[in-house]
Protein backbone atom coordinates (compact mmCIF):
# COMPACT_ATOMS: atom_id res chain seq x y z
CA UNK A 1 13.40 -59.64 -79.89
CA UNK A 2 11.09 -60.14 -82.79
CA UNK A 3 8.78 -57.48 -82.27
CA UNK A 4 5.56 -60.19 -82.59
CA UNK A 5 3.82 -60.73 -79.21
CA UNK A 6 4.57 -64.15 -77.88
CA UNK A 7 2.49 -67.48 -78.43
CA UNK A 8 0.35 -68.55 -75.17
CA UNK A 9 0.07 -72.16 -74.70
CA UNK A 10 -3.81 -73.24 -75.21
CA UNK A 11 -3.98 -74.25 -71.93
CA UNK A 12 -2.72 -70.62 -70.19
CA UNK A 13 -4.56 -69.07 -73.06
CA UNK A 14 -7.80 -70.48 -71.45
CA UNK A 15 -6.79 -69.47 -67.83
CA UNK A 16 -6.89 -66.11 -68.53
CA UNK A 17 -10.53 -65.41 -69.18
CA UNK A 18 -12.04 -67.99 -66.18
CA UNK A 19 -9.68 -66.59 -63.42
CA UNK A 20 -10.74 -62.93 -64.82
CA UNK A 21 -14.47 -64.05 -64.39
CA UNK A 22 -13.60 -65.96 -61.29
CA UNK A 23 -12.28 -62.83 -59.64
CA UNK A 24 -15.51 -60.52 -61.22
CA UNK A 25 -18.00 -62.63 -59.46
CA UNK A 26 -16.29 -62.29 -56.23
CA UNK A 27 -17.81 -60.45 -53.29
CA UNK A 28 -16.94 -57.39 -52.40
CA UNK A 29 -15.36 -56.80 -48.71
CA UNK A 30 -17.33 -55.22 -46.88
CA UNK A 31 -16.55 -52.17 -45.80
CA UNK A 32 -15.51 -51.38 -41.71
CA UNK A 33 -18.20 -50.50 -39.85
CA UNK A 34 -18.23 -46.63 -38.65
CA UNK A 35 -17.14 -45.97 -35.65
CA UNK A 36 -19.81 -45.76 -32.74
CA UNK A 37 -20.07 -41.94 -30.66
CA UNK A 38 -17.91 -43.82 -27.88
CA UNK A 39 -15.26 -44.84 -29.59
CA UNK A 40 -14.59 -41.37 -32.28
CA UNK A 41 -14.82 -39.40 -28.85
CA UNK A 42 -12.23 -41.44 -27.02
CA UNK A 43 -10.40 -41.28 -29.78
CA UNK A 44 -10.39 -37.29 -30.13
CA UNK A 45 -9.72 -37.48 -26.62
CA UNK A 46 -6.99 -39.32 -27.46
CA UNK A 47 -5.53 -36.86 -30.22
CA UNK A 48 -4.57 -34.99 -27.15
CA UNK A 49 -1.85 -36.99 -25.85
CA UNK A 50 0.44 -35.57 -27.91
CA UNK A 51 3.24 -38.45 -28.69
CA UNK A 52 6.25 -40.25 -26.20
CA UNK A 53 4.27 -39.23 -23.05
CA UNK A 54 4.21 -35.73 -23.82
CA UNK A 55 0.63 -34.97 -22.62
CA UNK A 56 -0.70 -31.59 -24.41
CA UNK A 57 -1.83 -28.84 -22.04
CA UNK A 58 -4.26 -25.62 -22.65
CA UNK A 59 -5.34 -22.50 -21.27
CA UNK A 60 -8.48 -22.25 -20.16
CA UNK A 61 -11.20 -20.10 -18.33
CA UNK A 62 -14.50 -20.11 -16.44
CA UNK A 63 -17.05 -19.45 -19.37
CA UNK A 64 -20.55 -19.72 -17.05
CA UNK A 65 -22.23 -16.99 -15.41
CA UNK A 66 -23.62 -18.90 -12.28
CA UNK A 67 -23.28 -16.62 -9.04
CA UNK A 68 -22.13 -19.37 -6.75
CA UNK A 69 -19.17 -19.66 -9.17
CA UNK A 70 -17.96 -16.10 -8.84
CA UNK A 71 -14.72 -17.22 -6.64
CA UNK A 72 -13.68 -18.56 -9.85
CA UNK A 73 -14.61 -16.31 -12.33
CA UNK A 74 -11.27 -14.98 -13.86
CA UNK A 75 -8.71 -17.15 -12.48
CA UNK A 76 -6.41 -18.84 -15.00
CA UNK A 77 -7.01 -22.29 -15.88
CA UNK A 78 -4.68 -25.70 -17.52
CA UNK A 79 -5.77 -28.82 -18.58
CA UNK A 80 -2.82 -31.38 -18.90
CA UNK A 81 -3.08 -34.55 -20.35
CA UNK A 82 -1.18 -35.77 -17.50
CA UNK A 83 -1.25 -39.67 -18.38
CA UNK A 84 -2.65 -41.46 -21.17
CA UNK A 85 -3.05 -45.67 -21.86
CA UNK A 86 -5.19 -47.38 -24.23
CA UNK A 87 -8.02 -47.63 -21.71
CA UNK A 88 -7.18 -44.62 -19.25
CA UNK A 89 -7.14 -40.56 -19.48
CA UNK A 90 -5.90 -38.41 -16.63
CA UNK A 91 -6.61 -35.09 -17.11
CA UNK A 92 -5.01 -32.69 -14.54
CA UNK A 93 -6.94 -29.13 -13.68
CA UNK A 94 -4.69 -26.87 -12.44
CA UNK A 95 -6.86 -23.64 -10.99
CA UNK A 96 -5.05 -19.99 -10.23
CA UNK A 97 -5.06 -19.49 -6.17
CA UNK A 98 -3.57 -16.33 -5.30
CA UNK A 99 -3.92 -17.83 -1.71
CA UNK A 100 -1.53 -20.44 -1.93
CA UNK A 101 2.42 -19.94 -2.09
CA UNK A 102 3.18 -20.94 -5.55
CA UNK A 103 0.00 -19.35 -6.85
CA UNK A 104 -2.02 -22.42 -8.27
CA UNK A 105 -4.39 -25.10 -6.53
CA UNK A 106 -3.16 -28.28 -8.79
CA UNK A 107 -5.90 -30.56 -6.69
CA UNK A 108 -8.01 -32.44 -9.22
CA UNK A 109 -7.50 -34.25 -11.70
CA UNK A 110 -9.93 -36.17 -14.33
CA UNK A 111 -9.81 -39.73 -14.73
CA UNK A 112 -11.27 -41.29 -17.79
CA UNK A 113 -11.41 -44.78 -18.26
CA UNK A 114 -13.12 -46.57 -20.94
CA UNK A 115 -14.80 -50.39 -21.38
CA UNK A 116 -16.05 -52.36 -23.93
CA UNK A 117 -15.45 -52.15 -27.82
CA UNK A 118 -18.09 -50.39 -30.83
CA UNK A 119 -21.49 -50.16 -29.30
CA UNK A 120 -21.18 -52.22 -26.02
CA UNK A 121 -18.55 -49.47 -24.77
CA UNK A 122 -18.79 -47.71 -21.90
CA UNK A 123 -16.68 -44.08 -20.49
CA UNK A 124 -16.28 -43.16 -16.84
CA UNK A 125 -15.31 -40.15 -15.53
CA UNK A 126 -13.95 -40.16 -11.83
CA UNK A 127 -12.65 -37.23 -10.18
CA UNK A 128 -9.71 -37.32 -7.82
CA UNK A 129 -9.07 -35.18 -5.43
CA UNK A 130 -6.25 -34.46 -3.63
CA UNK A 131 -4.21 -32.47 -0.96
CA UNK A 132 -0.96 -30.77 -1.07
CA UNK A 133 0.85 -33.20 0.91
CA UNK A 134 -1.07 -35.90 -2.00
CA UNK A 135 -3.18 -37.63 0.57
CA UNK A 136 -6.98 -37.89 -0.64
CA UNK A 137 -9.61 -35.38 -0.09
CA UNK A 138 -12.85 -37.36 2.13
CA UNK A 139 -14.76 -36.01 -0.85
CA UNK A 140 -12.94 -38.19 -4.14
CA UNK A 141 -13.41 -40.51 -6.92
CA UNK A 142 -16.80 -39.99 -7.49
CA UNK A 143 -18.09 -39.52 -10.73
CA UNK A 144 -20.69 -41.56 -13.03
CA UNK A 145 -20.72 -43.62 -16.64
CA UNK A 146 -22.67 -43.10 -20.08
CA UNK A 147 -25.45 -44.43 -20.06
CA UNK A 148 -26.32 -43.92 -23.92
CA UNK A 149 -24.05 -43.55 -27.26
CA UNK A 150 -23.96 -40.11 -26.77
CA UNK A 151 -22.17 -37.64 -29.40
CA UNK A 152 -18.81 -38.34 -30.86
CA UNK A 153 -17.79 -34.53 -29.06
CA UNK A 154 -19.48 -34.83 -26.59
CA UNK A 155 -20.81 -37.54 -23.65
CA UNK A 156 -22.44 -37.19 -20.61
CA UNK A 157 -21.48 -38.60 -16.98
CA UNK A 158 -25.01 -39.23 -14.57
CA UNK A 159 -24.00 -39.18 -10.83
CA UNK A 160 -23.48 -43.13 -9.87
CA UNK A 161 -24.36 -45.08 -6.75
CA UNK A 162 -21.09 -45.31 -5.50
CA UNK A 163 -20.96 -41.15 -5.97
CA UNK A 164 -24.09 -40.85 -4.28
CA UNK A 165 -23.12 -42.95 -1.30
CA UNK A 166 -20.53 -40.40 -1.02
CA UNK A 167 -22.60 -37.49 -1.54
CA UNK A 168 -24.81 -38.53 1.07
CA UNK A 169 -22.32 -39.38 3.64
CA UNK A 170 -20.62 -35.97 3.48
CA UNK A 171 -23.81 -34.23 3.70
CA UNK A 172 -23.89 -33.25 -0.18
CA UNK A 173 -27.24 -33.62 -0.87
CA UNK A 174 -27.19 -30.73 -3.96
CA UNK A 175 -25.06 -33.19 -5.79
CA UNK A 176 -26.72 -36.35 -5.41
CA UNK A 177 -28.65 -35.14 -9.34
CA UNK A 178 -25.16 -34.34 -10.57
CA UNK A 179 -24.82 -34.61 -14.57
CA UNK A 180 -20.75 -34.03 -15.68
CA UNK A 181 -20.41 -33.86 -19.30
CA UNK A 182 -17.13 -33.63 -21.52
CA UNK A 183 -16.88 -31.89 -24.60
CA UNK A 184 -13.64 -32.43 -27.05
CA UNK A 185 -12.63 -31.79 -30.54
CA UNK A 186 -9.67 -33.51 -32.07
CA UNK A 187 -6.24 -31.97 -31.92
CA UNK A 188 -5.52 -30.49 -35.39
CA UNK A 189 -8.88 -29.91 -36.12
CA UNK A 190 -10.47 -26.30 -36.93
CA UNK A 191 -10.62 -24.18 -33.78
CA UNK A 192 -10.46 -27.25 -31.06
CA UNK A 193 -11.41 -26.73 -27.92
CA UNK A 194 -11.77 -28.99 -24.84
CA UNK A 195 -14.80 -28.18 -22.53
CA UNK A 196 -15.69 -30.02 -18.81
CA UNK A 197 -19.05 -29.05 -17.67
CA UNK A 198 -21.08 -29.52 -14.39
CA UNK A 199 -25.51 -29.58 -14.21
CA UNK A 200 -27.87 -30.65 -11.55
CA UNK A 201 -31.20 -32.63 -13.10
CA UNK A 202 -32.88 -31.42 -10.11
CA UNK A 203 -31.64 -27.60 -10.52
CA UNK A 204 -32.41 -25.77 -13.72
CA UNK A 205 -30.09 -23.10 -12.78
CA UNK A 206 -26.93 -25.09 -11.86
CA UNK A 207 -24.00 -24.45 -14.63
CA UNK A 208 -20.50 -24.88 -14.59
CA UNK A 209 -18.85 -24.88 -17.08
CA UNK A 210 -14.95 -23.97 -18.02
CA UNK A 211 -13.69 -24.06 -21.48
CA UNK A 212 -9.86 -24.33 -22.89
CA UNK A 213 -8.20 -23.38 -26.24
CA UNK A 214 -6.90 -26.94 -27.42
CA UNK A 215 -5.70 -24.97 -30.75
CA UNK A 216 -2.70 -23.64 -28.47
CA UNK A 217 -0.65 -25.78 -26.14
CA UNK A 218 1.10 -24.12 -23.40
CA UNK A 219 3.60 -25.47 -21.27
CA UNK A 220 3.10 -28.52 -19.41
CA UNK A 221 2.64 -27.13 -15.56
CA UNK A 222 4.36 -29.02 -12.61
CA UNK A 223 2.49 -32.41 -11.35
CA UNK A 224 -1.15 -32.81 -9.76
CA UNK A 225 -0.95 -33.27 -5.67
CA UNK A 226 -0.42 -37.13 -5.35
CA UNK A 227 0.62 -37.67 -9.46
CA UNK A 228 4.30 -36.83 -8.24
């Protein structure tokens, strides 16, 4: 080594500068698009599926003050992420029923299913219900899908057709104005909680509403009727 830099050859010497002012007046890429409401609250919803099929679970609690709810008003609650796909969320809701032998009624389950990418998606929420012996209740899968972007912590579930077919066939007629909603933060996030909520648009007065702590798991509880 000579300790002089080295001699370019005229012709690289020249390449330098033009692919420098080449790559200058190049465009920048343009940056990803946000994601829409939809798609940030499937994917908090997401966060909760913990990792290798180990669905999260949380303790939860009534948190309206609605009269005709008072049956449930203290009973202990769990939300397990019983199953989760790229397009599909089952949620089980195991409720505390000092009635029954082993103490819980683990008869619903949420079923959230998803459609369509960035703005053009849609979320459904289905409920299924259950007995013990995991035949289906005459009053299941209903349910209804956004119908606007929504909130990415929150969307809202109208009543559908097919739900107020249902309704109306089982002699429902309170819940043929049924609005469910879903609330979720992501797991990891400050405080988290996961919130499933029940109104009527033609009843002012109609909440339900039960709340869980997803800053704490607890241990998964045994299957939903039926999810065996």
């Amino acid at each position: 080594m000579t300790g002089f830099p080295p001699i370019l050859a005229p012709e690289i010497a020249m390449a330098a500068p033009i692919a420098g002012a080449l790559a200058a007046c190049a465009p920048a890429a343009e940056p990803a698009p946000p994601p829409s409401p939809q798609e940030a609250f499937w994917t908090a919803l997401s966060s909760h599926c913990g990792t290798d099929g180990d669905g999260r679970a949380y303790a939860g609690e009534l948190v309206s003050e609605d009269e005709r709810d008072a049956d449930w008003r203290g009973r202990a609650m769990i939300a397990h992420w019983a199953e989760c796909s790229d397009d599909r969320i089952a949620i089980a809701f195991h409720t505390e029923d000092p009635e029954r032998e082993d103490g819980w009624d683990r008869s619903r389950t949420w079923l959230v299913t998803r459609s369509g990418e960035g703005e053009d998606m849609r979320i459904t929420l289905k409920h299924d219900h259950r007995h013990d012996d995991g035949e289906a209740d005459a009053v299941t899968f209903y349910g209804g899908t956004t119908q606007s972007a929504g909130e990415q912590g929150a969307q809202d579930f109208p009543v559908d057709e097919e739900s107020i077919t249902l309704f109306t066939r089982e002699g429902l007629d309170a819940s043929l104005t049924n609005v469910w909603r879903l609330e979720v933060d992501p797991a990891g996030s400050e405080n988290p909680r996961f919130t499933y909520q029940l109104t009527r648009r033609n009843d002012e007065t109609r909440l339900f509403r039960v709340s869980f702590d997803a800053s704490q798991p607890v241990e998964p509880p045994p299957s939903a009727w039926g999810w065996e």
